[in-house]
Protein backbone atom coordinates (compact mmCIF):
# COMPACT_ATOMS: atom_id res chain seq x y z
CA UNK A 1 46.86 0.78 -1.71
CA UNK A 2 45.31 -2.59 -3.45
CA UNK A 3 42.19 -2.20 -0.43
CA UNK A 4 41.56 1.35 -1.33
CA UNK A 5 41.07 0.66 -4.93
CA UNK A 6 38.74 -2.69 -4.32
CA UNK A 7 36.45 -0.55 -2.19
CA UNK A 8 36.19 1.62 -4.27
CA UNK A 9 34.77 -0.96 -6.88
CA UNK A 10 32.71 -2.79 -4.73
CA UNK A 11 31.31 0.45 -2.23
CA UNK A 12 27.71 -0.41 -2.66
CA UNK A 13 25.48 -0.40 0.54
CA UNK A 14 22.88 -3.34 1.44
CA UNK A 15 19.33 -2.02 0.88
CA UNK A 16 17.90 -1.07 3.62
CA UNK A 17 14.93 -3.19 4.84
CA UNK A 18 11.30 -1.55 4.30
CA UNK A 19 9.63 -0.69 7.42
CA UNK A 20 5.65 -1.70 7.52
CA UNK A 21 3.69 1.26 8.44
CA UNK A 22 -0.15 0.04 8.00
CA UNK A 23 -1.70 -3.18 6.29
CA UNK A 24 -5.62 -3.76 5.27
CA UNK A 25 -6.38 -7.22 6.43
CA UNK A 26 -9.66 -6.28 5.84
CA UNK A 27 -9.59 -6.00 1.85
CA UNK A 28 -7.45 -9.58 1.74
CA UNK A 29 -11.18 -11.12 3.05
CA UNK A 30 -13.23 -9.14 1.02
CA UNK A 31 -11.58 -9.46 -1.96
CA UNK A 32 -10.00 -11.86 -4.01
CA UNK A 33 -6.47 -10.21 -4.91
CA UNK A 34 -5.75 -11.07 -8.23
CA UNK A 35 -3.03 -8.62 -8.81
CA UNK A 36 -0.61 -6.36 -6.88
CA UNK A 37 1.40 -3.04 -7.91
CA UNK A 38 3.54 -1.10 -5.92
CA UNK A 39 2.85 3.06 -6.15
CA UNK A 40 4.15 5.86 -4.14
CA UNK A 41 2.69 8.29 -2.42
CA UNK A 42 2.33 12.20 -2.34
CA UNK A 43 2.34 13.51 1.11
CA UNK A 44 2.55 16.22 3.39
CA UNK A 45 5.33 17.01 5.80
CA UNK A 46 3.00 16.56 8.79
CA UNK A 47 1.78 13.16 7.05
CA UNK A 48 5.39 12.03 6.97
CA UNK A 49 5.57 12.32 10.68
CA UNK A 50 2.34 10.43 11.67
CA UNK A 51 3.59 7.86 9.15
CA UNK A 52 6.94 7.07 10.58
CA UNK A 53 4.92 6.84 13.69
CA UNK A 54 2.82 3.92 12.51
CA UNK A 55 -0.56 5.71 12.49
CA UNK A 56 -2.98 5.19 9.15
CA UNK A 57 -6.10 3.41 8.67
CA UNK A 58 -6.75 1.89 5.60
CA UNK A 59 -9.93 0.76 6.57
CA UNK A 60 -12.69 1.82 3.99
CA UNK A 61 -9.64 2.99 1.11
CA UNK A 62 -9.89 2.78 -2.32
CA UNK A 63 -8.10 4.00 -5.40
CA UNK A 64 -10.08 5.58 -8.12
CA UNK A 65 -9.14 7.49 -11.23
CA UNK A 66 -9.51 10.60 -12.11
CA UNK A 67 -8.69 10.99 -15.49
CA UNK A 68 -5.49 9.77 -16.27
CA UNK A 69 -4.62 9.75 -12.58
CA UNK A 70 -4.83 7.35 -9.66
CA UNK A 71 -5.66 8.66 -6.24
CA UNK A 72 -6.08 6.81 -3.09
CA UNK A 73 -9.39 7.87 -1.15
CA UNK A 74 -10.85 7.14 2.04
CA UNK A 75 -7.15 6.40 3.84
CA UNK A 76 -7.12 8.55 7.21
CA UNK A 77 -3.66 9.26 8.25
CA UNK A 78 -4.43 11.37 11.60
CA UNK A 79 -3.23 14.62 12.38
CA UNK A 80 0.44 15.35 13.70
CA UNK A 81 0.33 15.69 17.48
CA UNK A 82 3.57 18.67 17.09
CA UNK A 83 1.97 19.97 13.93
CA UNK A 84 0.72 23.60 13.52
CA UNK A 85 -1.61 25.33 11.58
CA UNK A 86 0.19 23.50 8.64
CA UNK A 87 -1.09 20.83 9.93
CA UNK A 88 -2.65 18.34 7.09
CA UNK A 89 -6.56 17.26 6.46
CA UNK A 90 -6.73 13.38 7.74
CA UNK A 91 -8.57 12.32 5.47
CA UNK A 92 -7.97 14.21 2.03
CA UNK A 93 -7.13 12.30 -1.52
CA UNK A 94 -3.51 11.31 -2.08
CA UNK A 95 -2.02 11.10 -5.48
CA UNK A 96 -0.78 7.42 -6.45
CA UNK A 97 3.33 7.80 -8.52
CA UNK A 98 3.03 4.70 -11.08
CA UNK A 99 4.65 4.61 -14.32
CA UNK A 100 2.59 5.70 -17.40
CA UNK A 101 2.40 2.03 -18.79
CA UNK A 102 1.02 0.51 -15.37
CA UNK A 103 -1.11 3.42 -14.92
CA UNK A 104 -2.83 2.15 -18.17
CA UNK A 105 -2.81 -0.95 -17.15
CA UNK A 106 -4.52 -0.70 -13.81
CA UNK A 107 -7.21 2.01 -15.59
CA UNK A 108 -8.29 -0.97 -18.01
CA UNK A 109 -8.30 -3.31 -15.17
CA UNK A 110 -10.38 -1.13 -13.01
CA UNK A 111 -13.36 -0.42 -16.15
CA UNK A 112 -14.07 -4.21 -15.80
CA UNK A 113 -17.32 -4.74 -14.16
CA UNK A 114 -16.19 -6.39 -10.65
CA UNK A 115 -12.81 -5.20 -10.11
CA UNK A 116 -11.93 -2.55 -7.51
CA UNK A 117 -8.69 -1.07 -7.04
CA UNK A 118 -7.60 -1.35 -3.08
CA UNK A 119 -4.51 -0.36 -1.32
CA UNK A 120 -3.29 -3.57 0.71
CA UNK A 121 -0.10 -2.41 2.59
CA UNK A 122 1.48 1.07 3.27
CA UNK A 123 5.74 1.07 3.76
CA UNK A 124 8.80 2.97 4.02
CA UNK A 125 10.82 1.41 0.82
CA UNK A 126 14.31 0.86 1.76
CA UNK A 127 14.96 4.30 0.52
CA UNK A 128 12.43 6.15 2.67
CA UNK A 129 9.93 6.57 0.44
CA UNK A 130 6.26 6.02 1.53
CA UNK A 131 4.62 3.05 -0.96
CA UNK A 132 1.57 1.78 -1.31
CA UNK A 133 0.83 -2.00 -2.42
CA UNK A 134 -2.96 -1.76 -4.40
CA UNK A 135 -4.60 -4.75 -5.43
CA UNK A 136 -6.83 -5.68 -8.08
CA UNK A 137 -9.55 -7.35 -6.61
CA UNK A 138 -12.25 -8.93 -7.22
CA UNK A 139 -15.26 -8.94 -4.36
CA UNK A 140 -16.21 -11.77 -3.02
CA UNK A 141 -19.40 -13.22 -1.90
CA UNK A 142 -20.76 -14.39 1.03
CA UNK A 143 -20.79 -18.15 0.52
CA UNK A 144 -16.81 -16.83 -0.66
CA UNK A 145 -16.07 -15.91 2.75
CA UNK A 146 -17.56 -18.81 4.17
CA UNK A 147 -15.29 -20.81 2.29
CA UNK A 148 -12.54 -18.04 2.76
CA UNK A 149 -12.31 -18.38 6.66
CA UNK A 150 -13.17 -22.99 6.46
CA UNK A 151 -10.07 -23.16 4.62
CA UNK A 152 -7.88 -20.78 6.56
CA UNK A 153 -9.33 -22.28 9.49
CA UNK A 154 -8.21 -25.86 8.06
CA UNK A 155 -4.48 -24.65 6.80
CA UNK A 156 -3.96 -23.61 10.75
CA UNK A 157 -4.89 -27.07 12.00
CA UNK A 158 -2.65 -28.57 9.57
CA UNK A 159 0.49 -26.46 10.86
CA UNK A 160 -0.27 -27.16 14.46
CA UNK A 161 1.34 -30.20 16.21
């Protein structure tokens, strides 16, 4: 009887680890990230199932506002192979889920001249939830990305034998 009652206490389950779905290499070159939030997304069935099949581009994304809102535009999650006439538009606006307090945040951050809001990662959460990770970046230059890819370039040598 003493096991059932310490279960009991202690019956949590281990999160489950997040599963990566797409990521923007892209915006970490032309950008400087100089701040990351974690949203989720609104989706479709049908965009659900390409998901969990690893297919989005991020390519070309952005989040904008619309007035108090954040939307994510530009992403193209493809059609559903199985999917029917209910099938969902690949490359339509999805609504961003952030609390009202970062939502004011990132709008203030994103008025400042030079600062774009760009989604860096999307992920199953460990609760199945799709998630976006936007940064706040600032774009870079091209004597930036020179500089960018020397000093990757130099942090490689360093780690090889």
């Amino acid at each position: 009887m003493q096991k059932a009652a310490d279960k009991k206490q202690g019956d949590k389950k281990p999160a489950a680890a997040e599963t990566l779905v797409g990521e923007n290499k892209k915006a970490r070159f032309h950008y400087e990230i100089l701040e990351r939030h974690e949203a989720g997304l609104v989706l479709q069935g049908t965009e659900v199932k390409s998901l969990r099949r690893g297919q989005i581009s991020l390519d070309e994304s952005f989040a904008r506002f619309d007035g108090d809102e954040l939307w994510l535009l530009g992403a193209t999650i493809p059609e559903y192979s199985h999917g029917n006439i209910q099938n969902h538009e690949p490359k339509r606006k999805r609504k961003c889920l952030l609390h009202a307090r970062e939502l004011r945040k990132l709008k203030a951050k994103s008025q400042v001249k030079g600062l774009t809001i760009v989604p860096l990662r999307v992920y199953f959460g460990g609760r199945g939830f799709a998630k976006v990770t936007l940064g706040v970046g600032k774009g870079r230059k091209l004597h930036d990305k020179r500089e960018h890819l020397k000093s990757k370039e130099v942090r490689k040598e360093m780690r090889q034998p």
